[in-house]
C-alpha atoms as a PDB file:
ATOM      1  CA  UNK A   1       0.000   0.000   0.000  1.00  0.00           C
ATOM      2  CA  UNK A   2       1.472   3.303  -1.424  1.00  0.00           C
ATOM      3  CA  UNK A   3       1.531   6.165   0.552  1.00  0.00           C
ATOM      4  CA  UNK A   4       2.884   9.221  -1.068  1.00  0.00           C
ATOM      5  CA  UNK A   5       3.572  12.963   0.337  1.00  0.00           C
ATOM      6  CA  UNK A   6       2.011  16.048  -1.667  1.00  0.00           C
ATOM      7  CA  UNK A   7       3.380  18.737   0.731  1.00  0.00           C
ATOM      8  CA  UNK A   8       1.662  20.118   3.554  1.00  0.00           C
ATOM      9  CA  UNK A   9      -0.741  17.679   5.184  1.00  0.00           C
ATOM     10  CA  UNK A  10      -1.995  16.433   1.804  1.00  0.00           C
ATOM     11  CA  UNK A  11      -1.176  12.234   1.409  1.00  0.00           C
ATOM     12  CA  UNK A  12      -2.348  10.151  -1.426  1.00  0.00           C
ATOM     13  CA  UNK A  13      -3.039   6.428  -0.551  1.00  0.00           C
ATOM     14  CA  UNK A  14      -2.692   4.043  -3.527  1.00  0.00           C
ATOM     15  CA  UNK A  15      -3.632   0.254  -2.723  1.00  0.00           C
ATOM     16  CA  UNK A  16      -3.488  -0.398  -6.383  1.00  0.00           C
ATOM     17  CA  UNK A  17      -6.972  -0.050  -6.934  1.00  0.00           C
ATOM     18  CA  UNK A  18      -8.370   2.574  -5.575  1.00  0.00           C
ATOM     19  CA  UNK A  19      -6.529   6.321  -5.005  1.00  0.00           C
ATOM     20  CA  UNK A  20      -7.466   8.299  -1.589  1.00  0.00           C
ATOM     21  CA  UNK A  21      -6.717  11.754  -1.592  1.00  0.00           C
ATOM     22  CA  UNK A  22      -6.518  13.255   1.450  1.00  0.00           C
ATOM     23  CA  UNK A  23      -6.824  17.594   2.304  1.00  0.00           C
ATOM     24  CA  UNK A  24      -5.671  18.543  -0.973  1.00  0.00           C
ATOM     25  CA  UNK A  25      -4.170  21.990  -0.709  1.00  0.00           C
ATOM     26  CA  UNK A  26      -2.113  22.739  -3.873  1.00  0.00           C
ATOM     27  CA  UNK A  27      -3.224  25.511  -5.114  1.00  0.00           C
ATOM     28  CA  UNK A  28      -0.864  28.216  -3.634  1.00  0.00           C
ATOM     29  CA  UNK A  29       0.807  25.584  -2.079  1.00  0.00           C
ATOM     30  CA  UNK A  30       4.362  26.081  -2.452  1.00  0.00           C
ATOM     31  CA  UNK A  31       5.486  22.949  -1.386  1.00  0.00           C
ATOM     32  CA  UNK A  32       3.051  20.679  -3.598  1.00  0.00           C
ATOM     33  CA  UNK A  33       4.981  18.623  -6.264  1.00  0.00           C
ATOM     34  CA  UNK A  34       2.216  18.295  -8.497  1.00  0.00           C
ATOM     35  CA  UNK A  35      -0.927  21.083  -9.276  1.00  0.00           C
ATOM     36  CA  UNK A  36      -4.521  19.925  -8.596  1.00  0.00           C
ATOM     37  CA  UNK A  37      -4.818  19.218 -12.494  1.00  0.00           C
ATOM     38  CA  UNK A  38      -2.509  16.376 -12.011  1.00  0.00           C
ATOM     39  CA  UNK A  39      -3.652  14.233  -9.326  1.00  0.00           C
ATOM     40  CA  UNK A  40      -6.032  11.673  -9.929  1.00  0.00           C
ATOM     41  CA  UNK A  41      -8.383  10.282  -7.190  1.00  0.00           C
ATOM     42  CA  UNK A  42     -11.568   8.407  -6.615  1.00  0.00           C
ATOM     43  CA  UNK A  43     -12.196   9.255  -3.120  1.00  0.00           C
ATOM     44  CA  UNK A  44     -11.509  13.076  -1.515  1.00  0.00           C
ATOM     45  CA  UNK A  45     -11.336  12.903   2.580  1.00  0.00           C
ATOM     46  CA  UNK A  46     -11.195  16.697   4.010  1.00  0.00           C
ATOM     47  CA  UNK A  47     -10.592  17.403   7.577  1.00  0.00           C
ATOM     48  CA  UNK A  48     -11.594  20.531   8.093  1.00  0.00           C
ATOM     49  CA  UNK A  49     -12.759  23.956   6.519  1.00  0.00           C
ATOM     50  CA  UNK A  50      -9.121  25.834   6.586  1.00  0.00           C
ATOM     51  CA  UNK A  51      -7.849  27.001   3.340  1.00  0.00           C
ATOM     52  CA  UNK A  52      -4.742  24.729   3.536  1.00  0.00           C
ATOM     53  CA  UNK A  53      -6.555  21.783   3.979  1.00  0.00           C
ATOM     54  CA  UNK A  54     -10.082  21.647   1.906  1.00  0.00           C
ATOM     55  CA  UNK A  55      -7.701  23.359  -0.946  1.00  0.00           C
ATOM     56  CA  UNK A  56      -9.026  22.119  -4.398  1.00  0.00           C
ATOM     57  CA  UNK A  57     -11.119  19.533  -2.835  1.00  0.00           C
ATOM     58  CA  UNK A  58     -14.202  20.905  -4.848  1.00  0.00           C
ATOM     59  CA  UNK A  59     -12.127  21.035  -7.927  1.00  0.00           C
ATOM     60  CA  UNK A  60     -10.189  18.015  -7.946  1.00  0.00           C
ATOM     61  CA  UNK A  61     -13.715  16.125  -7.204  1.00  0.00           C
ATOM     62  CA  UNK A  62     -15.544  17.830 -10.624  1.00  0.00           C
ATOM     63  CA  UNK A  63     -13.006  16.803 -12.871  1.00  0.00           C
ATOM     64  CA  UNK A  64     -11.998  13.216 -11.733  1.00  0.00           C
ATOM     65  CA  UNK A  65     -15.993  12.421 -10.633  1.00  0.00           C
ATOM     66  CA  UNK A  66     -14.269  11.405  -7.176  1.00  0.00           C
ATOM     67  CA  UNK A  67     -16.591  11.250  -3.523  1.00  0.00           C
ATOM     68  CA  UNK A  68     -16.112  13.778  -1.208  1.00  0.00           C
ATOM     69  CA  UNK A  69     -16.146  12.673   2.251  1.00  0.00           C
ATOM     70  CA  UNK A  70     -16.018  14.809   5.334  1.00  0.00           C
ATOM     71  CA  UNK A  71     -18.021  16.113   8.357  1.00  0.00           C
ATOM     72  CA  UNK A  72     -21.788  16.412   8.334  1.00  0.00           C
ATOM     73  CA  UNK A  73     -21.736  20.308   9.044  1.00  0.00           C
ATOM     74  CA  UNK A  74     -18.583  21.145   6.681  1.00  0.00           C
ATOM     75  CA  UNK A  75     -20.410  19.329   4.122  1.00  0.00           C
ATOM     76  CA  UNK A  76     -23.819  21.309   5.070  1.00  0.00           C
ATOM     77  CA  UNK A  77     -21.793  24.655   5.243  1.00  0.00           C
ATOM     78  CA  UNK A  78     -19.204  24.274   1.993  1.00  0.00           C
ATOM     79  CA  UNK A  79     -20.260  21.299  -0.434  1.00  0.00           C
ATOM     80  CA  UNK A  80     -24.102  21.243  -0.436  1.00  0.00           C
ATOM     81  CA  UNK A  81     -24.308  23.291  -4.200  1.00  0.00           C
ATOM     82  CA  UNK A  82     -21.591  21.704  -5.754  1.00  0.00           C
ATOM     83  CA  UNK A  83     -23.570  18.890  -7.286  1.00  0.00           C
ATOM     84  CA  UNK A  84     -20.895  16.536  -6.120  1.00  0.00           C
ATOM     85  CA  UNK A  85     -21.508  13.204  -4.435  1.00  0.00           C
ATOM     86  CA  UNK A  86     -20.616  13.657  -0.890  1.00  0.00           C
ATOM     87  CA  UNK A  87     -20.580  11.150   2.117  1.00  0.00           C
ATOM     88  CA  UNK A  88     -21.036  13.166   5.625  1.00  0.00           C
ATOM     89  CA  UNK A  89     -19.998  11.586   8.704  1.00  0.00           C
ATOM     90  CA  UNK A  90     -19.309  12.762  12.182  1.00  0.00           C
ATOM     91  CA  UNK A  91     -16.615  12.207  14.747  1.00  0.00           C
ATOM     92  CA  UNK A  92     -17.037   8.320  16.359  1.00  0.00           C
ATOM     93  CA  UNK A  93     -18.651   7.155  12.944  1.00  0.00           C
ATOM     94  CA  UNK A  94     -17.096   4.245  11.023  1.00  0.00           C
ATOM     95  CA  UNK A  95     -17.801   4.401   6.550  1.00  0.00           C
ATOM     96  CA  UNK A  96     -17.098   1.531   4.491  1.00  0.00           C
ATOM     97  CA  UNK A  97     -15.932   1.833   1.659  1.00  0.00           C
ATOM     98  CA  UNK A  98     -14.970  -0.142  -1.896  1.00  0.00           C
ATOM     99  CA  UNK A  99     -11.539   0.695  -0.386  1.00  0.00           C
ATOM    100  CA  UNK A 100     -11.791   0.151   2.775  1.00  0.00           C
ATOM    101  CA  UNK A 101     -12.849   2.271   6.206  1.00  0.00           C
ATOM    102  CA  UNK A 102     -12.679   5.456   7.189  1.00  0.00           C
ATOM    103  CA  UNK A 103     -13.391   5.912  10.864  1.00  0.00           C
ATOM    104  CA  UNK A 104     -13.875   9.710  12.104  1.00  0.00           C
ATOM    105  CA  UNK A 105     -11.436  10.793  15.265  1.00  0.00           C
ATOM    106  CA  UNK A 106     -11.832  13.625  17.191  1.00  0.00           C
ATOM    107  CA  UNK A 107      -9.639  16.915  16.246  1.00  0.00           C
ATOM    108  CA  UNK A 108      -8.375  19.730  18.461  1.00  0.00           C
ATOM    109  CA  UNK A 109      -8.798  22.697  16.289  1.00  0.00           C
ATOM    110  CA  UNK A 110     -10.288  25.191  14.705  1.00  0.00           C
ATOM    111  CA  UNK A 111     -12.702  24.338  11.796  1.00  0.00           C
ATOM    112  CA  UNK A 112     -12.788  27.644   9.436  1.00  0.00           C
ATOM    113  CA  UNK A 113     -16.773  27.352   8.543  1.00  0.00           C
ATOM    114  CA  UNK A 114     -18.748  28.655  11.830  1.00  0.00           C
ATOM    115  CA  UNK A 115     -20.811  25.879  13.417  1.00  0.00           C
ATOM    116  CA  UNK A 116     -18.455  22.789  12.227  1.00  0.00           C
ATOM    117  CA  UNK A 117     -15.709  20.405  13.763  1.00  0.00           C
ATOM    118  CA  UNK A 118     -12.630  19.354  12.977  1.00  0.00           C
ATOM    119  CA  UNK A 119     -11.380  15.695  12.626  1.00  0.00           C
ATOM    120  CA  UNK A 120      -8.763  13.672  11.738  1.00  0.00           C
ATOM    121  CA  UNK A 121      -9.347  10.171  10.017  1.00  0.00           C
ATOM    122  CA  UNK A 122      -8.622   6.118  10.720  1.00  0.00           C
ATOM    123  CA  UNK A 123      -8.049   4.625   7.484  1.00  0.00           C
ATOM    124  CA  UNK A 124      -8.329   1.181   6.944  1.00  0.00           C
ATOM    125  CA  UNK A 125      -6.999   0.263   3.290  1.00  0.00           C
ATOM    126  CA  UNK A 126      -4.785  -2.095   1.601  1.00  0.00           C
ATOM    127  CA  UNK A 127      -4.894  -4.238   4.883  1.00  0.00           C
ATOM    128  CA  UNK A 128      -2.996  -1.858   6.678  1.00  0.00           C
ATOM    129  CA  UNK A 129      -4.213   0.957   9.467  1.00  0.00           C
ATOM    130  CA  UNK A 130      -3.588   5.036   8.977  1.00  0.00           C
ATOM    131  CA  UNK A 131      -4.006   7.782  11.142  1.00  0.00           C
ATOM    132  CA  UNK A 132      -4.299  11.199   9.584  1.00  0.00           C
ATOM    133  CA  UNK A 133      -4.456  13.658  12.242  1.00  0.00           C
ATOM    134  CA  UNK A 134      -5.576  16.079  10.321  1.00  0.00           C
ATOM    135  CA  UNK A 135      -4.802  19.760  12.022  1.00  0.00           C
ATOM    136  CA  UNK A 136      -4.434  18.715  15.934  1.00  0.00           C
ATOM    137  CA  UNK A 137      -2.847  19.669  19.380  1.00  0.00           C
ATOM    138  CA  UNK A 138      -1.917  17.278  21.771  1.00  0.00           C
ATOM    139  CA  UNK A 139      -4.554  15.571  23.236  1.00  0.00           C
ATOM    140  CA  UNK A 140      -4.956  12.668  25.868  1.00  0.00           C
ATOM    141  CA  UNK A 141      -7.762  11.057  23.374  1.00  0.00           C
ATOM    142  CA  UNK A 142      -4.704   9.895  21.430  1.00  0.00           C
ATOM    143  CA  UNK A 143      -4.348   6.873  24.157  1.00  0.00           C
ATOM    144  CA  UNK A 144      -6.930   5.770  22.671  1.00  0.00           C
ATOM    145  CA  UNK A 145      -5.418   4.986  19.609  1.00  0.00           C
ATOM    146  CA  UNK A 146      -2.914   2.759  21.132  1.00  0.00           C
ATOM    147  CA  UNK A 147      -5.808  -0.383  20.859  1.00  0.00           C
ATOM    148  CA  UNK A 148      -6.042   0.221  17.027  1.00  0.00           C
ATOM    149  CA  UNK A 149      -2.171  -1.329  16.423  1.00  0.00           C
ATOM    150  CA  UNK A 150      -1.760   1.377  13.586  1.00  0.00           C
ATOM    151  CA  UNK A 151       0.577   0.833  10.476  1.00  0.00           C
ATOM    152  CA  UNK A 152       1.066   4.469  10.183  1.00  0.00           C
ATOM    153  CA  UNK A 153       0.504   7.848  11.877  1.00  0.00           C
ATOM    154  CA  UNK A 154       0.808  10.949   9.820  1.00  0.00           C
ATOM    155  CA  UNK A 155       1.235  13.829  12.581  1.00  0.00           C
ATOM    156  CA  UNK A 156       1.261  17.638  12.547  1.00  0.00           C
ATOM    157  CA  UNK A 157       4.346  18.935  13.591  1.00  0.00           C
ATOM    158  CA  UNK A 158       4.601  22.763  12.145  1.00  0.00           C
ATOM    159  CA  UNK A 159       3.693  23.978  16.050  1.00  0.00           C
ATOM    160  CA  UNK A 160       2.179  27.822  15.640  1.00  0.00           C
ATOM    161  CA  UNK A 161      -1.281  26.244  14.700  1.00  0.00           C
ATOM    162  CA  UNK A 162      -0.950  23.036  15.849  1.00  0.00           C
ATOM    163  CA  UNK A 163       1.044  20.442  18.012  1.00  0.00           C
ATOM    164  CA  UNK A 164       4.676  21.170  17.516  1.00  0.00           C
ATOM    165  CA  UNK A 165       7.767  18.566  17.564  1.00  0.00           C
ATOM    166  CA  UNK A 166       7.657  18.055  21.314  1.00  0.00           C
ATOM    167  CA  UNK A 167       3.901  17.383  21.756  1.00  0.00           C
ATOM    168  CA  UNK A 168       4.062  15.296  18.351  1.00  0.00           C
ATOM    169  CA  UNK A 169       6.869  12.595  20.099  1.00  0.00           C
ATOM    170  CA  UNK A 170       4.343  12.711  23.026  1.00  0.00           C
ATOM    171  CA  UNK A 171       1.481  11.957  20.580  1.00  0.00           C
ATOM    172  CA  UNK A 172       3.260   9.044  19.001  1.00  0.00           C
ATOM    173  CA  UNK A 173       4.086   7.580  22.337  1.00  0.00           C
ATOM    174  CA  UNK A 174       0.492   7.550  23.599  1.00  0.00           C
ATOM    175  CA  UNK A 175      -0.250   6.322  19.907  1.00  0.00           C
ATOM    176  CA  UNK A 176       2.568   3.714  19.666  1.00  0.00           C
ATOM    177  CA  UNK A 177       2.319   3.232  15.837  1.00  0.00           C
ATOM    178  CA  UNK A 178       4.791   0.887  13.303  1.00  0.00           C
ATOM    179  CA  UNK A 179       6.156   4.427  12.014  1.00  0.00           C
ATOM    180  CA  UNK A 180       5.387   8.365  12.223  1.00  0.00           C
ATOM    181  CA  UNK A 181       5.173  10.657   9.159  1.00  0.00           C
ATOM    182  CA  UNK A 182       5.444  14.382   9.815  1.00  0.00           C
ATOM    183  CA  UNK A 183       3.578  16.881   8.291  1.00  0.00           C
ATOM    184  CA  UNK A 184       2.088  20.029   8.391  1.00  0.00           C
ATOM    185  CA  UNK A 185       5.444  21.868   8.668  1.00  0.00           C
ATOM    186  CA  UNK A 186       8.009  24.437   6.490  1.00  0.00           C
ATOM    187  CA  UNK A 187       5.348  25.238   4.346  1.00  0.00           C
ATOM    188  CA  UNK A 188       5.325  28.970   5.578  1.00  0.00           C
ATOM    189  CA  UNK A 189       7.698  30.334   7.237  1.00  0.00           C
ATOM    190  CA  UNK A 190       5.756  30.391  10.967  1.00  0.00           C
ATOM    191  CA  UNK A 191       5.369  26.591  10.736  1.00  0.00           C
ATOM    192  CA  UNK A 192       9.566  26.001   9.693  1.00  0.00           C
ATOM    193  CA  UNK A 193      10.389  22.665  11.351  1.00  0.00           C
ATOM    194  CA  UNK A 194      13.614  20.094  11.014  1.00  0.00           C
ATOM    195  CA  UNK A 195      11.927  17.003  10.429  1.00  0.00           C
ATOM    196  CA  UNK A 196      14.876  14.667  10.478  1.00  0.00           C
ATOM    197  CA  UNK A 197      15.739  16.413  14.024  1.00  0.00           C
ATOM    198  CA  UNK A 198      11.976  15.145  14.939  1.00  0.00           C
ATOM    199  CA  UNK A 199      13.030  11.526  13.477  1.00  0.00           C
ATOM    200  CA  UNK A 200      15.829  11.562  16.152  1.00  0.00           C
ATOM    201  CA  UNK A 201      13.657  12.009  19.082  1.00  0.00           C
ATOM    202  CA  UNK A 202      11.114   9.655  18.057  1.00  0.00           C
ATOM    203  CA  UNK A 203      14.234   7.244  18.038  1.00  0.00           C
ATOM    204  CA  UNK A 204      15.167   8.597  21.374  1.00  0.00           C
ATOM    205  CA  UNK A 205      11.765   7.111  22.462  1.00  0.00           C
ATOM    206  CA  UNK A 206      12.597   3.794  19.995  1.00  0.00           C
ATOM    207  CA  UNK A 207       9.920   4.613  18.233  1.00  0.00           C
ATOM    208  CA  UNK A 208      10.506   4.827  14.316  1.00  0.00           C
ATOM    209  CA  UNK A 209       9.667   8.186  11.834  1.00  0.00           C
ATOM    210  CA  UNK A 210      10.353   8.339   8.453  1.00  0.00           C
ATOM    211  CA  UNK A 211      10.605  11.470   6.003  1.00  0.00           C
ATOM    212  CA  UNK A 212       8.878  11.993   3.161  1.00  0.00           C
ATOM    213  CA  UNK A 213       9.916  15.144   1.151  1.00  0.00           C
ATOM    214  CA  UNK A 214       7.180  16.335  -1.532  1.00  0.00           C
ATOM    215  CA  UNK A 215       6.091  14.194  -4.480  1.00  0.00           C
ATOM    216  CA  UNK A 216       8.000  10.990  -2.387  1.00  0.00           C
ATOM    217  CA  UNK A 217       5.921   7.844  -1.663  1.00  0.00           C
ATOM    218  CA  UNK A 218       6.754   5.148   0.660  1.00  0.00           C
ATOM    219  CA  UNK A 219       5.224   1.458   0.857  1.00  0.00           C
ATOM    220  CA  UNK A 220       3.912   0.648   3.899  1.00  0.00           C
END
């Protein structure tokens, strides 16, 4: 199961069937490899309302006839005269899909549409198990996450907006996944980050990162 890094906190998924594109901000992204005319999916999962992380979403959907899935009141407050097809969940809920599941997880952050929530996502797909935090702080929910043996945990680190290196390690450890992915960091300059100095203290804590710089992809 491909997963490959489009800058930001935008990840494609590839199980070599389906393609799951998750928050899709390239447009004025200068960190994305590719432009939202280029990337092909058949499933669109947003976590939130933020510029940087619905990004071309809405666009990317219309031309490749892909599913939007998100929260019940982003979808109600941003999607609902698009003419798109859109699955709207809430945090708790399980979807299945062709693919696989997407399970909703509870986000501690701002939404950007008045009156919705933020999430992150638990992906099952290509029999493995993916946590995409989405836009976060630390948060003692993560424990929780310890139960679901994850493949993968893909974890803010830019600080500024959301958890920063230190509270990312302690997110990890609580979360106790086969390997960490950073994102959400050095794509402004208020979010600048070293993620190989991040790497090192998950090892510190024998716990294993790896990192992906734009337009990479790693099998996990």
């Amino acid at each position: 199961m491909k997963v490959k890094f489009l800058g930001h906190a935008c990840f494609q998924f590839d199980d070599g069937k389906y393609k799951v594109l998750v928050d899709p901000f390239l447009t004025g992204n200068p960190a994305a490899p590719l432009s939202a005319e280029e990337v092909e999916a058949d499933y669109i999962f947003v976590t939130h309302g933020h510029g940087d992380h619905i990004g071309d979403a809405i666009a990317i959907a219309k031309r490749t006839g892909a599913v939007i899935c998100t929260t019940v009141d982003l979808a109600e407050a941003a999607m609902q005269e698009t003419g798109l097809e859109i699955v709207a969940g809430n945090i708790g809920g399980t979807i299945s899909f062709p693919f696989g599941t997407a399970k909703f997880f509870q986000a501690l952050h701002g939404s950007g549409a008045a009156g919705t929530v933020s999430c992150g996502f638990i992906f099952g797909i290509g029999g493995r198990k993916i946590y995409h935090a989405g836009d976060t702080g630390l948060t003692l929910d993560m424990q929780l996450l310890q139960d679901v043996e994850l493949d993968a945990a893909l974890l803010p680190i830019g600080d500024f907006y959301t958890m920063g290196p230190k509270d990312a390690v302690r997110a990890a450890q609580m979360i106790q996944p086969k390997v960490v992915i950073p994102m959400h960091y050095s794509t402004f300059d208020h979010i600048r980050q070293d993620p190989e100095q991040f790497v090192r203290a998950l090892e510190e804590k024998e716990l294993k990162g790896i990192v992906l710089k734009p337009g990479e992809a790693v099998e996990i």
